[in-house]
PDB file of N, CA and C in Angstrom:
ATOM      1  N   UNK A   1      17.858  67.636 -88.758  1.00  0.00           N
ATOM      2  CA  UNK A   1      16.774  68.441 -88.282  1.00  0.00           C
ATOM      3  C   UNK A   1      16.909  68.618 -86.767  1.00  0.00           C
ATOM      4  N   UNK A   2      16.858  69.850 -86.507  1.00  0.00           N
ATOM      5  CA  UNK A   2      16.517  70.278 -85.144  1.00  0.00           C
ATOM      6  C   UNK A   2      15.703  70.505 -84.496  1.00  0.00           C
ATOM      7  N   UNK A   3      14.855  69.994 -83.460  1.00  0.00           N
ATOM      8  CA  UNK A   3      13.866  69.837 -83.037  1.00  0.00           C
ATOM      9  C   UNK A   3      13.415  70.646 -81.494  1.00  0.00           C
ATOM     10  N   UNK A   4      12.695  71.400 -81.023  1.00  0.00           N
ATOM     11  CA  UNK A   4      12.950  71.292 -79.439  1.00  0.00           C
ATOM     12  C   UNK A   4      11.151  71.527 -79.182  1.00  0.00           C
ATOM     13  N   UNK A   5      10.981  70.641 -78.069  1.00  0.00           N
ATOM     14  CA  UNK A   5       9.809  70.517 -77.899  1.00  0.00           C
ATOM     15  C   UNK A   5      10.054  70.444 -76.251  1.00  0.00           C
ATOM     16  N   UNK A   6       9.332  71.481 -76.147  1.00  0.00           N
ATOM     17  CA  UNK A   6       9.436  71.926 -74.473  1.00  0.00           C
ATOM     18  C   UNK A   6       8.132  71.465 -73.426  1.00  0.00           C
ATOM     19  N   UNK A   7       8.102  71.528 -72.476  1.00  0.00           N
ATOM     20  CA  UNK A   7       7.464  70.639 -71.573  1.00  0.00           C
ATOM     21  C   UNK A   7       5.469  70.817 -71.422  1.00  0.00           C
ATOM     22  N   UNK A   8       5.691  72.076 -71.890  1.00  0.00           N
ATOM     23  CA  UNK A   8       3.944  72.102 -72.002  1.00  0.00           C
ATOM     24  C   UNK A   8       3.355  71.505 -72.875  1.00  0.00           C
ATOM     25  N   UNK A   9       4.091  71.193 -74.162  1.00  0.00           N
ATOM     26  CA  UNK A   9       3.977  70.832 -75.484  1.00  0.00           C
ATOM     27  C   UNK A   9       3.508  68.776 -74.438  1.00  0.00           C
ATOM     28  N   UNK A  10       4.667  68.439 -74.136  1.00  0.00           N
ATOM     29  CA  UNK A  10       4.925  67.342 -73.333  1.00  0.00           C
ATOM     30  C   UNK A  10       3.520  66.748 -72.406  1.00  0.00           C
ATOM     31  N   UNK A  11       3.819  68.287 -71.663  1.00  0.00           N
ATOM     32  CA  UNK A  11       2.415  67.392 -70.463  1.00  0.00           C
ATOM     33  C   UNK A  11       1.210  67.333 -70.801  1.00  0.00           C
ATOM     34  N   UNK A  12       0.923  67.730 -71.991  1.00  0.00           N
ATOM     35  CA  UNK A  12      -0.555  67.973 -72.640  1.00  0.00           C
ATOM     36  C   UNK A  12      -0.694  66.207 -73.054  1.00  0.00           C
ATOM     37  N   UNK A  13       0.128  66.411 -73.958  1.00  0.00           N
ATOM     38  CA  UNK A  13       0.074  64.540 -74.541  1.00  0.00           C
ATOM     39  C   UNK A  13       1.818  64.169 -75.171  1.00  0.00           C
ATOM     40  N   UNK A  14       2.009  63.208 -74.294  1.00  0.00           N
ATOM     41  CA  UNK A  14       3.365  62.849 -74.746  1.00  0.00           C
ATOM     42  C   UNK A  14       3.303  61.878 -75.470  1.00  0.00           C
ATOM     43  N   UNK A  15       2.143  60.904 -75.953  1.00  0.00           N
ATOM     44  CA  UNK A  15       2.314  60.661 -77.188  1.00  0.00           C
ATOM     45  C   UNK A  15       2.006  60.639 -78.164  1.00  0.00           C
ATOM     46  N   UNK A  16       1.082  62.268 -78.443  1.00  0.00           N
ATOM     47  CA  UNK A  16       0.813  62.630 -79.941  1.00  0.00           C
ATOM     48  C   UNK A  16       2.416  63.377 -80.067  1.00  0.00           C
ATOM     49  N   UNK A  17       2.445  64.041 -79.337  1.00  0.00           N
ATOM     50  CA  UNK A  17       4.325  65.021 -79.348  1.00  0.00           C
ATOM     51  C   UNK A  17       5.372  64.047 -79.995  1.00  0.00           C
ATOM     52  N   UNK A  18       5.031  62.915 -79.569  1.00  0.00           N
ATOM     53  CA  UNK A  18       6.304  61.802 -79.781  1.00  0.00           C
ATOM     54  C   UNK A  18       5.707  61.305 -81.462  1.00  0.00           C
ATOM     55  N   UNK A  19       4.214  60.598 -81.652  1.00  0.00           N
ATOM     56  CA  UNK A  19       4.267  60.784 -82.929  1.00  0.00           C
ATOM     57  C   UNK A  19       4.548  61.406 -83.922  1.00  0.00           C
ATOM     58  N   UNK A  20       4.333  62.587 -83.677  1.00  0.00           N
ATOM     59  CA  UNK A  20       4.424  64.055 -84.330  1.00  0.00           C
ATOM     60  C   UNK A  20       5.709  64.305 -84.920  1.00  0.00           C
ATOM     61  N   UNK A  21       6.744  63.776 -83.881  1.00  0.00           N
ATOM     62  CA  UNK A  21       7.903  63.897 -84.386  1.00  0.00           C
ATOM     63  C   UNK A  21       8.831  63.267 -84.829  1.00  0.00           C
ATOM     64  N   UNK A  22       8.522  61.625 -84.831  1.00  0.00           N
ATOM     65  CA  UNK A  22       8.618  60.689 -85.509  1.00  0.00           C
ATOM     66  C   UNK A  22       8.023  60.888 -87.037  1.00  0.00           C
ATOM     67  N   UNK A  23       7.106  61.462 -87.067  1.00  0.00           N
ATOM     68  CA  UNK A  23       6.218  61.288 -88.446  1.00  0.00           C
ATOM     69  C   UNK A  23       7.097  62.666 -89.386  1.00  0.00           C
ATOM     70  N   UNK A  24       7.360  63.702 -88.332  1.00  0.00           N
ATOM     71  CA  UNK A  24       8.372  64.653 -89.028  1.00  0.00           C
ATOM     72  C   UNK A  24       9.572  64.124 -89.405  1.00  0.00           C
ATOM     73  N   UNK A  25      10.098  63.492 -89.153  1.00  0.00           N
ATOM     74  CA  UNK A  25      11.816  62.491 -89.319  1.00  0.00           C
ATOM     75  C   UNK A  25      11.499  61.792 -90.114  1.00  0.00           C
ATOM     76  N   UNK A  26      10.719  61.117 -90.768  1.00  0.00           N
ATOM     77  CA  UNK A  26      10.413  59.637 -90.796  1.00  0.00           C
ATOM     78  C   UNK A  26      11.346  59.766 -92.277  1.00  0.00           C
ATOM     79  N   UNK A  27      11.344  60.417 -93.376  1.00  0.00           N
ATOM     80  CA  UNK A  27      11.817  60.702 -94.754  1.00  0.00           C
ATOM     81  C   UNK A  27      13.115  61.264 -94.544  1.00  0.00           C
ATOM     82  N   UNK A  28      13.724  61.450 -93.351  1.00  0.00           N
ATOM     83  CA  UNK A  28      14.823  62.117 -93.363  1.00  0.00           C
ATOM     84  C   UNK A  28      16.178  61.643 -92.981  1.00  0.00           C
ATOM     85  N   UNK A  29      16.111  60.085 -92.976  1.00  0.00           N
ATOM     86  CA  UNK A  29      17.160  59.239 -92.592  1.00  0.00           C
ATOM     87  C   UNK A  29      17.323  59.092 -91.086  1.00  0.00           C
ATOM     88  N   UNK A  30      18.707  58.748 -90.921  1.00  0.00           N
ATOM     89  CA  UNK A  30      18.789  58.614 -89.289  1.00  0.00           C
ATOM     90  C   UNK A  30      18.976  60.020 -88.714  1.00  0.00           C
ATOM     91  N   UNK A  31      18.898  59.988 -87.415  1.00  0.00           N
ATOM     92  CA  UNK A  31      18.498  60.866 -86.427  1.00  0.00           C
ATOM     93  C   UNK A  31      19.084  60.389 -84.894  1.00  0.00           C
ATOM     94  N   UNK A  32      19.231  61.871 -84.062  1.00  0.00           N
ATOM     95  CA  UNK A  32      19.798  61.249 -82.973  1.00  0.00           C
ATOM     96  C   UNK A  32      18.378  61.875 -81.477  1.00  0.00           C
ATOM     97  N   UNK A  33      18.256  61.431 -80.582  1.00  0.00           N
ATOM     98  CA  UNK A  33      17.393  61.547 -79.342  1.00  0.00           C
ATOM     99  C   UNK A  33      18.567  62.871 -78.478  1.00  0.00           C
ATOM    100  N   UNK A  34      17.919  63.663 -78.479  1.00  0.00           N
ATOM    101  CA  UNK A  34      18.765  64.741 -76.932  1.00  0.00           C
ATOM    102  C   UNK A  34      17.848  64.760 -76.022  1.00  0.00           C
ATOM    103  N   UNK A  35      17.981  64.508 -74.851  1.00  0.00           N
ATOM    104  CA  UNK A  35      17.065  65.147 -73.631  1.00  0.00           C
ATOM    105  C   UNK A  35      17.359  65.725 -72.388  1.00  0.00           C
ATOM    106  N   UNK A  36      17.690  66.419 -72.133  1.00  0.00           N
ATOM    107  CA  UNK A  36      17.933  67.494 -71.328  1.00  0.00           C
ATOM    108  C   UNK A  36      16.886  66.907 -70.048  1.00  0.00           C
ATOM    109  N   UNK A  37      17.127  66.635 -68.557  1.00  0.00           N
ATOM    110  CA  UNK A  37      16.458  66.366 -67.500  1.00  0.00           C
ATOM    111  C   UNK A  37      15.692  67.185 -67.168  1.00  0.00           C
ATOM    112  N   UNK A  38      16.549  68.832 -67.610  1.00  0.00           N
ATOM    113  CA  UNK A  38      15.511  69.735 -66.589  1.00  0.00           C
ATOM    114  C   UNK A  38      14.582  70.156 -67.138  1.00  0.00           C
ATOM    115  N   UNK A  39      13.963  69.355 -68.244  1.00  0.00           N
ATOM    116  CA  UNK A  39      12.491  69.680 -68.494  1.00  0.00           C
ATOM    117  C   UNK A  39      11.071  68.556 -67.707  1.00  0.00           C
ATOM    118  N   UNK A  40      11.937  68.074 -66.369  1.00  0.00           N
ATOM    119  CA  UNK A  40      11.276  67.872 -65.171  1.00  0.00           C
ATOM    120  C   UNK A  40      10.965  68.567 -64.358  1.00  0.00           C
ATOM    121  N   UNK A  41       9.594  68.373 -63.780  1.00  0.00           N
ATOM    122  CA  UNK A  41       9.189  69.430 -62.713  1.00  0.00           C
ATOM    123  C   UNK A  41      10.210  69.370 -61.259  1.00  0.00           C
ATOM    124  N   UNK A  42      10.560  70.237 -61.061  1.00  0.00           N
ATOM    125  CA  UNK A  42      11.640  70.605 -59.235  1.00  0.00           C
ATOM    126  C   UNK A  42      11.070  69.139 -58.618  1.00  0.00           C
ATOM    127  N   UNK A  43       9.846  68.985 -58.538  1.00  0.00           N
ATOM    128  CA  UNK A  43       9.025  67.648 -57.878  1.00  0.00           C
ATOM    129  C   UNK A  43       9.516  66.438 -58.046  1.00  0.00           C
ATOM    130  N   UNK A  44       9.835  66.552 -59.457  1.00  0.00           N
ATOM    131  CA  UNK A  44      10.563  65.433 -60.009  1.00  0.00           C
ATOM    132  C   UNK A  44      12.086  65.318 -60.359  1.00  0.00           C
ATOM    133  N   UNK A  45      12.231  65.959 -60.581  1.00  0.00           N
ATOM    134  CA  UNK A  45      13.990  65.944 -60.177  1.00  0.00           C
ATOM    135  C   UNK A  45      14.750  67.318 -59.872  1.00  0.00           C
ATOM    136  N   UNK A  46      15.274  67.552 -58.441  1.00  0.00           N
ATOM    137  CA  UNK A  46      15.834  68.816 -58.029  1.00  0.00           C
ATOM    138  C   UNK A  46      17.067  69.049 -58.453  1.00  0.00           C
ATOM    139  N   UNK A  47      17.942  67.765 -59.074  1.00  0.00           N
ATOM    140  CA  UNK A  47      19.071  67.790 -58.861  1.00  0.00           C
ATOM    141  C   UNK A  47      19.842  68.476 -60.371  1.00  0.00           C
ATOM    142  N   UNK A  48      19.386  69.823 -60.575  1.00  0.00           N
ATOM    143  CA  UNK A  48      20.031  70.374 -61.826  1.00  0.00           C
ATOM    144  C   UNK A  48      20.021  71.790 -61.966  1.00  0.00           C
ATOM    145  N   UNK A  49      20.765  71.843 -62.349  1.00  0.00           N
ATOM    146  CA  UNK A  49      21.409  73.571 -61.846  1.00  0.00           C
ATOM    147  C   UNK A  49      20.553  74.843 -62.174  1.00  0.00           C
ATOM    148  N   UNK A  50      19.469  74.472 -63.497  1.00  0.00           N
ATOM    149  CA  UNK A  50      18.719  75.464 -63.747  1.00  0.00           C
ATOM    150  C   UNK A  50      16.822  75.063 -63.758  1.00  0.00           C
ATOM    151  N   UNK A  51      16.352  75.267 -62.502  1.00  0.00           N
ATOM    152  CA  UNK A  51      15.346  74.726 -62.616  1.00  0.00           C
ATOM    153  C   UNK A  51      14.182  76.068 -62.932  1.00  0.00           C
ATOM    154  N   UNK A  52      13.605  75.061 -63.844  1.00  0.00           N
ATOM    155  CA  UNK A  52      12.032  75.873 -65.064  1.00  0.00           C
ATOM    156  C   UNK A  52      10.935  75.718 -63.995  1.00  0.00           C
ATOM    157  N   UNK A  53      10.052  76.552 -64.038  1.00  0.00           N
ATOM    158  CA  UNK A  53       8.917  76.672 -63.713  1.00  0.00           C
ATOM    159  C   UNK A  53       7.949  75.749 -63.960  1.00  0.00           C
ATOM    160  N   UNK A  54       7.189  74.638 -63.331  1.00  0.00           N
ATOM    161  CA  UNK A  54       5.991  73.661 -64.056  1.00  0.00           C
ATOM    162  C   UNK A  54       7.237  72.440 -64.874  1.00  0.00           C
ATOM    163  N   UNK A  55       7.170  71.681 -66.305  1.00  0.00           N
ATOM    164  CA  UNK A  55       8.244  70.589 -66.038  1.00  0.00           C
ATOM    165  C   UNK A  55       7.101  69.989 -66.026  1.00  0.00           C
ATOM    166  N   UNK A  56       7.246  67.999 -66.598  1.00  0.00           N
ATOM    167  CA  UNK A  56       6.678  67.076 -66.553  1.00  0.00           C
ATOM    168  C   UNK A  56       7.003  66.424 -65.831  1.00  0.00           C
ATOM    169  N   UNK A  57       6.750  65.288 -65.471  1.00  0.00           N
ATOM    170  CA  UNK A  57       6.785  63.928 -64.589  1.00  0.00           C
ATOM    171  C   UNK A  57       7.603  63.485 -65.173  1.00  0.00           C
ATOM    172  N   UNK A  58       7.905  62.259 -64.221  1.00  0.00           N
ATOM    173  CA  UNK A  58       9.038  61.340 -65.364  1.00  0.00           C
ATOM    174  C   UNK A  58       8.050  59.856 -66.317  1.00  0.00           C
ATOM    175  N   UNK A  59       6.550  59.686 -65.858  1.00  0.00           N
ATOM    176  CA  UNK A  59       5.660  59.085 -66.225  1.00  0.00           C
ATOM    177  C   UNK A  59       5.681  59.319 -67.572  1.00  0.00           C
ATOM    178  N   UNK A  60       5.515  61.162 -67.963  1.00  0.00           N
ATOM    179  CA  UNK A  60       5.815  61.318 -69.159  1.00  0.00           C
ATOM    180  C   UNK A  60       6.528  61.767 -70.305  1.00  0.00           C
ATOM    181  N   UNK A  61       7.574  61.663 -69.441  1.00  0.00           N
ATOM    182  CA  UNK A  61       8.911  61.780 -69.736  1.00  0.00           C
ATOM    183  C   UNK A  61       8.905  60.223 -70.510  1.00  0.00           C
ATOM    184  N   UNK A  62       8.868  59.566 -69.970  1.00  0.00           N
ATOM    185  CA  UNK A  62       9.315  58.160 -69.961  1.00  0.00           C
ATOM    186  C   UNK A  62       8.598  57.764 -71.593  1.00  0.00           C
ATOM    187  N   UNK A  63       7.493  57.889 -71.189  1.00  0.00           N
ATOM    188  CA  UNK A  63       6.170  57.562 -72.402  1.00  0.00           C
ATOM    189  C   UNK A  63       6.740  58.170 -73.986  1.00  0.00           C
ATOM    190  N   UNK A  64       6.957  59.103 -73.500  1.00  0.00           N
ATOM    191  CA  UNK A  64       7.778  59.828 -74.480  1.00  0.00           C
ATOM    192  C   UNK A  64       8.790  59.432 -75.712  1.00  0.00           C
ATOM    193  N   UNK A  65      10.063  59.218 -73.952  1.00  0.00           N
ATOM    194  CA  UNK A  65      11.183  58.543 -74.917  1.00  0.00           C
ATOM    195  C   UNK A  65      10.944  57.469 -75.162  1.00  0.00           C
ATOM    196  N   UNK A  66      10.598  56.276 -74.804  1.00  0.00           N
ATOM    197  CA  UNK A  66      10.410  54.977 -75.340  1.00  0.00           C
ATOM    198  C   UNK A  66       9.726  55.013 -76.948  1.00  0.00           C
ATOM    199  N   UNK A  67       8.541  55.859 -76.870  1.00  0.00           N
ATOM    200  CA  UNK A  67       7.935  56.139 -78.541  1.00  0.00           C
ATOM    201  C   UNK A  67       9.010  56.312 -78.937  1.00  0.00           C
ATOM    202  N   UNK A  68       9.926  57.275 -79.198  1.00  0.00           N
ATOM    203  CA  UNK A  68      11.004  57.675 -79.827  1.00  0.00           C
ATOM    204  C   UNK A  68      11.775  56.821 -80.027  1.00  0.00           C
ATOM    205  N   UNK A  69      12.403  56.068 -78.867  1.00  0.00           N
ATOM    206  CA  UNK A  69      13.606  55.320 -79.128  1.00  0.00           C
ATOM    207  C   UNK A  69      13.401  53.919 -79.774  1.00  0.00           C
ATOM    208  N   UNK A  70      11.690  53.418 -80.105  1.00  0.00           N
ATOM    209  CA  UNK A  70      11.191  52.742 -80.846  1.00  0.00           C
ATOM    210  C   UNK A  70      11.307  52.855 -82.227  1.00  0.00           C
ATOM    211  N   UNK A  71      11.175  54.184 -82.889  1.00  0.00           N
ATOM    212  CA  UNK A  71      11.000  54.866 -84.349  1.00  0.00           C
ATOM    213  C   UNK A  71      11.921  54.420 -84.572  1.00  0.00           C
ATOM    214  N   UNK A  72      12.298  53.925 -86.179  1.00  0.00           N
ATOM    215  CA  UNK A  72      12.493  53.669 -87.100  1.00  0.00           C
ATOM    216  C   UNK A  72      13.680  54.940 -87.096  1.00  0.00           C
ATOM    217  N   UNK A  73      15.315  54.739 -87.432  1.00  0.00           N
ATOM    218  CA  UNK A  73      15.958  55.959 -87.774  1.00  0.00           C
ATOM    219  C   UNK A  73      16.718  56.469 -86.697  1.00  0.00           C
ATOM    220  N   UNK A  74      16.820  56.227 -85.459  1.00  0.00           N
ATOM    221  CA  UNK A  74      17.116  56.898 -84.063  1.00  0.00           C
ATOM    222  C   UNK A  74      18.352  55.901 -83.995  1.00  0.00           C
ATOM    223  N   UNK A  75      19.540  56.245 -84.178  1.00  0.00           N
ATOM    224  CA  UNK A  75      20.881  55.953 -84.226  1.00  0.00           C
ATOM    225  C   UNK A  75      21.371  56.033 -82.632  1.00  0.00           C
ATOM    226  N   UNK A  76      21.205  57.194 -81.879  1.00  0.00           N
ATOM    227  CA  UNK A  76      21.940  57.279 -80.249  1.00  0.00           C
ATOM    228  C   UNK A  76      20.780  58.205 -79.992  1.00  0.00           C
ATOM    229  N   UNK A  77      21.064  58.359 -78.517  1.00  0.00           N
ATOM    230  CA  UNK A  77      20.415  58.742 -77.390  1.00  0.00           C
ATOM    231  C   UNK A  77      20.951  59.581 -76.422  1.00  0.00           C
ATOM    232  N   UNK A  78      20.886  60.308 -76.040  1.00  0.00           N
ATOM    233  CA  UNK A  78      22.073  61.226 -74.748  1.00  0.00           C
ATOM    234  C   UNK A  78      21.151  62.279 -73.918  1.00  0.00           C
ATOM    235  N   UNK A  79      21.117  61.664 -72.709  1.00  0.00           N
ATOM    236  CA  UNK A  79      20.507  61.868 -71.689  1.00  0.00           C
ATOM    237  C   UNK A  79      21.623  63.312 -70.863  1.00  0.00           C
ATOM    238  N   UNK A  80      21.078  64.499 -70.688  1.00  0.00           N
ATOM    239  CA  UNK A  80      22.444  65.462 -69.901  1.00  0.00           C
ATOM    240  C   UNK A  80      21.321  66.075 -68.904  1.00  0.00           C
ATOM    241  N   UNK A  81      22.240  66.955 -68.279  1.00  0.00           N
ATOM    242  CA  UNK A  81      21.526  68.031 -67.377  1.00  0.00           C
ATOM    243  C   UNK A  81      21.018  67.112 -65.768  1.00  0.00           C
ATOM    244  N   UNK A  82      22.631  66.714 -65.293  1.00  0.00           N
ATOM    245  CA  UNK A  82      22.118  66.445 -63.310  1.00  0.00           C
ATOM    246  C   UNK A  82      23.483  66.670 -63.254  1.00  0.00           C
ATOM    247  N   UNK A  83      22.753  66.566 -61.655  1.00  0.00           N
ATOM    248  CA  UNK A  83      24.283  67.750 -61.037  1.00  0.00           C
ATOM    249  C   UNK A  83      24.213  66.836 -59.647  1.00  0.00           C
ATOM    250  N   UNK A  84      24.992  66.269 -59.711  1.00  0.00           N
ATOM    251  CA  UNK A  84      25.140  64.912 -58.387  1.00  0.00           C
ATOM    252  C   UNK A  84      25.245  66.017 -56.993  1.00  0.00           C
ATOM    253  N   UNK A  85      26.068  66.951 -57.360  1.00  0.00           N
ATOM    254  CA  UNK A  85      26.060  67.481 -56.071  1.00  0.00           C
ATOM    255  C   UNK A  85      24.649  68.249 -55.326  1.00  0.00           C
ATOM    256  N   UNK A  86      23.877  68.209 -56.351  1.00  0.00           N
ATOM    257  CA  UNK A  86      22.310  68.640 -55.665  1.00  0.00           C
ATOM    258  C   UNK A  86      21.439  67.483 -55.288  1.00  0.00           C
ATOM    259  N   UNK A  87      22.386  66.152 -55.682  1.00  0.00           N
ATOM    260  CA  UNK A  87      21.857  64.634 -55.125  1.00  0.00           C
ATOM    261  C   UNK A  87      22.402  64.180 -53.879  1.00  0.00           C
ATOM    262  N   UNK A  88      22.225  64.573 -52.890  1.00  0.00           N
ATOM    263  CA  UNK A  88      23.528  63.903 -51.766  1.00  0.00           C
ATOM    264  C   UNK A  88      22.647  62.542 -51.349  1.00  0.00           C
ATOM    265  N   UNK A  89      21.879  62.594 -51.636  1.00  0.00           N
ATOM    266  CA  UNK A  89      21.210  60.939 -51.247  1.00  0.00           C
ATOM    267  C   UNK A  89      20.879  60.098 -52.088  1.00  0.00           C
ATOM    268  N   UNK A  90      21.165  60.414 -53.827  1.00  0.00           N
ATOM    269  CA  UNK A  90      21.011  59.696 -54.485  1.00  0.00           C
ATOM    270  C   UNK A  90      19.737  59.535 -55.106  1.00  0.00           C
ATOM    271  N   UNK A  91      18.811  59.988 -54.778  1.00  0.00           N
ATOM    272  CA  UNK A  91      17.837  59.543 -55.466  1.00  0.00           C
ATOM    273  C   UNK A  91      17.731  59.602 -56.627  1.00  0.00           C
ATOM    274  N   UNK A  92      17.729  61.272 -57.053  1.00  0.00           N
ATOM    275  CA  UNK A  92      17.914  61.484 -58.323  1.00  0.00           C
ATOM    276  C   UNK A  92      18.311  60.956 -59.135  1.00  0.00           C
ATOM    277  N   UNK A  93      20.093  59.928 -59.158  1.00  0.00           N
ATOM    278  CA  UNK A  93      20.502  59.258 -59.904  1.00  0.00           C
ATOM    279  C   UNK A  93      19.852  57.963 -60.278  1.00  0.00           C
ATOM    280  N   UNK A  94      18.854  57.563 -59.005  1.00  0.00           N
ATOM    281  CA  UNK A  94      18.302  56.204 -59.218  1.00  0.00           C
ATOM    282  C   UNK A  94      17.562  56.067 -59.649  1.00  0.00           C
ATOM    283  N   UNK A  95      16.589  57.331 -59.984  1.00  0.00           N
ATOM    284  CA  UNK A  95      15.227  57.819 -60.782  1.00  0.00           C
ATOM    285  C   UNK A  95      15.789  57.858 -61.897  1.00  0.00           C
ATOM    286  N   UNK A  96      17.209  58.277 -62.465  1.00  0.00           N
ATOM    287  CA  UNK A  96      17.773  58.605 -63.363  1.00  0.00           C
ATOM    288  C   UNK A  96      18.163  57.252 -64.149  1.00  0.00           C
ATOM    289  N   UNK A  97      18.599  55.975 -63.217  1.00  0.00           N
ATOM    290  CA  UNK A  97      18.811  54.721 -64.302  1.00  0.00           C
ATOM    291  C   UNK A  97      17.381  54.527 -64.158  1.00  0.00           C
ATOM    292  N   UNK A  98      16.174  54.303 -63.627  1.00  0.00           N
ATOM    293  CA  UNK A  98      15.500  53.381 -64.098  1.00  0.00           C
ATOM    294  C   UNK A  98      14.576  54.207 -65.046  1.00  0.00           C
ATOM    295  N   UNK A  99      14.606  55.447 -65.417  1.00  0.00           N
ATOM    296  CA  UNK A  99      13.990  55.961 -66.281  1.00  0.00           C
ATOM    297  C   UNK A  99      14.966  55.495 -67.552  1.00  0.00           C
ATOM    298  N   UNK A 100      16.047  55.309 -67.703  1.00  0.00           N
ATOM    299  CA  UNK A 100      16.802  55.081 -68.459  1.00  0.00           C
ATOM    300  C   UNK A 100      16.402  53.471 -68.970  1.00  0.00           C
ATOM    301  N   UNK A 101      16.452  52.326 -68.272  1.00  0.00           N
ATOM    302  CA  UNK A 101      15.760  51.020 -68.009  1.00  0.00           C
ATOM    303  C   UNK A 101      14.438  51.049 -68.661  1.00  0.00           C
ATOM    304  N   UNK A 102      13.738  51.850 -68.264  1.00  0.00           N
ATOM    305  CA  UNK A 102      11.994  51.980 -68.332  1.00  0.00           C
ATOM    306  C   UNK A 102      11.947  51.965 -69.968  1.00  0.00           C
ATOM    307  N   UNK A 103      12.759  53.126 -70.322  1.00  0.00           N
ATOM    308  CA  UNK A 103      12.744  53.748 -72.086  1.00  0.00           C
ATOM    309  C   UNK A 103      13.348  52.633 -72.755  1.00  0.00           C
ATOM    310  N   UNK A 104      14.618  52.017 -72.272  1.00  0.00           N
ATOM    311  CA  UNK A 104      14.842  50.820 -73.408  1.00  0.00           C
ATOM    312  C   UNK A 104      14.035  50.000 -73.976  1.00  0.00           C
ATOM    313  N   UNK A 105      13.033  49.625 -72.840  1.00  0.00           N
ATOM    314  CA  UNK A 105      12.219  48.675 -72.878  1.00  0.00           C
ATOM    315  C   UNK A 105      11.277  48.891 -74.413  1.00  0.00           C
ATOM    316  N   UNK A 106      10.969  49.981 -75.053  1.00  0.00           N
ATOM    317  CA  UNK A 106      10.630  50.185 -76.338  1.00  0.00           C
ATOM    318  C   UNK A 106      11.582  49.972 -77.684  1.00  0.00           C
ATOM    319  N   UNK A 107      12.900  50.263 -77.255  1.00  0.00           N
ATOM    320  CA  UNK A 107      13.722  50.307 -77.923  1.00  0.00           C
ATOM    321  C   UNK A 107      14.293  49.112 -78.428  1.00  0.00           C
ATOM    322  N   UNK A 108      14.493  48.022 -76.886  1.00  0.00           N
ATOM    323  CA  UNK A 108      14.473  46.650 -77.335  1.00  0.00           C
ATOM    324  C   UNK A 108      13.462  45.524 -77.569  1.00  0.00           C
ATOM    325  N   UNK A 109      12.200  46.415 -77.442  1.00  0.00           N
ATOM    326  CA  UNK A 109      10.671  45.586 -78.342  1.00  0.00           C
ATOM    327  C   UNK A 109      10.767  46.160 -79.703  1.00  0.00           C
ATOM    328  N   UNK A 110      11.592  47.118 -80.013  1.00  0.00           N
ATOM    329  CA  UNK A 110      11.530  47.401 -81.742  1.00  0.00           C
ATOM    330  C   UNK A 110      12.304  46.910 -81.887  1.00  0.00           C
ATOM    331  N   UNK A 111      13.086  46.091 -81.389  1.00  0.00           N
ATOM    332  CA  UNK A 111      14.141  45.622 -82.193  1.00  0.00           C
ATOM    333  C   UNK A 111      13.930  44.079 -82.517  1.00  0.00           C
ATOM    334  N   UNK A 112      13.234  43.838 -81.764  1.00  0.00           N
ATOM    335  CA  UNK A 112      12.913  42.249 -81.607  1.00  0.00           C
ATOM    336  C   UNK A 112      11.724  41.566 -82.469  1.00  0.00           C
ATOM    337  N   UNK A 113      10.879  43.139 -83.145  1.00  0.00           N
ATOM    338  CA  UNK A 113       9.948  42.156 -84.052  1.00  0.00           C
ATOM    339  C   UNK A 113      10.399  42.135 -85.720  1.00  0.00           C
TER     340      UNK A 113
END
């Protein structure tokens, strides 16, 4: 199943969106996570070649993937879309592991009960 759930959908409530689509998968075996960065607001991360209008936070960004990478069925994960060269100071990338850090943290509390 192919899924795409774009950022207004997101900033309204990221985690009925995230139930929602867990509860759509749930009968359908394993499944994989895509997330594309630049459905962050410019505010929140500049560093990607095609930036959208409006875009969420990474607050709920984050909230998001962790629901997900909790569910039952979610085999891999693949994070795309930064462009180091629009990072010359790095930040971006460092926002980029600990959002990465932040989301496991669901992933390895589902695994542990």
């Amino acid at each position: 199943m192919v899924a795409f759930i774009g950022p207004e959908a997101l900033a309204n409530d990221p985690r009925r969106v995230a139930e929602d689509a867990v509860g759509r998968q749930a009968d359908r075996g394993d499944w994989w996570l895509h997330v594309d960065l630049d459905v962050l607001s410019t505010e929140s991360l500049s560093a990607v070649d095609y930036r959208l209008p409006g875009g969420i936070d990474w607050d709920q960004l984050t909230e998001f993937t962790r629901r997900l990478l909790a569910a039952p069925g979610v085999i891999g994960w693949d994070v795309t879309i930064y462009n180091p060269d629009l990072d010359p100071d790095g930040d971006g990338a460092r926002r980029i592991v600990r959002y990465l850090a932040d989301s496991l943290e669901g992933r390895l509390a589902a695994s542990t009960r």
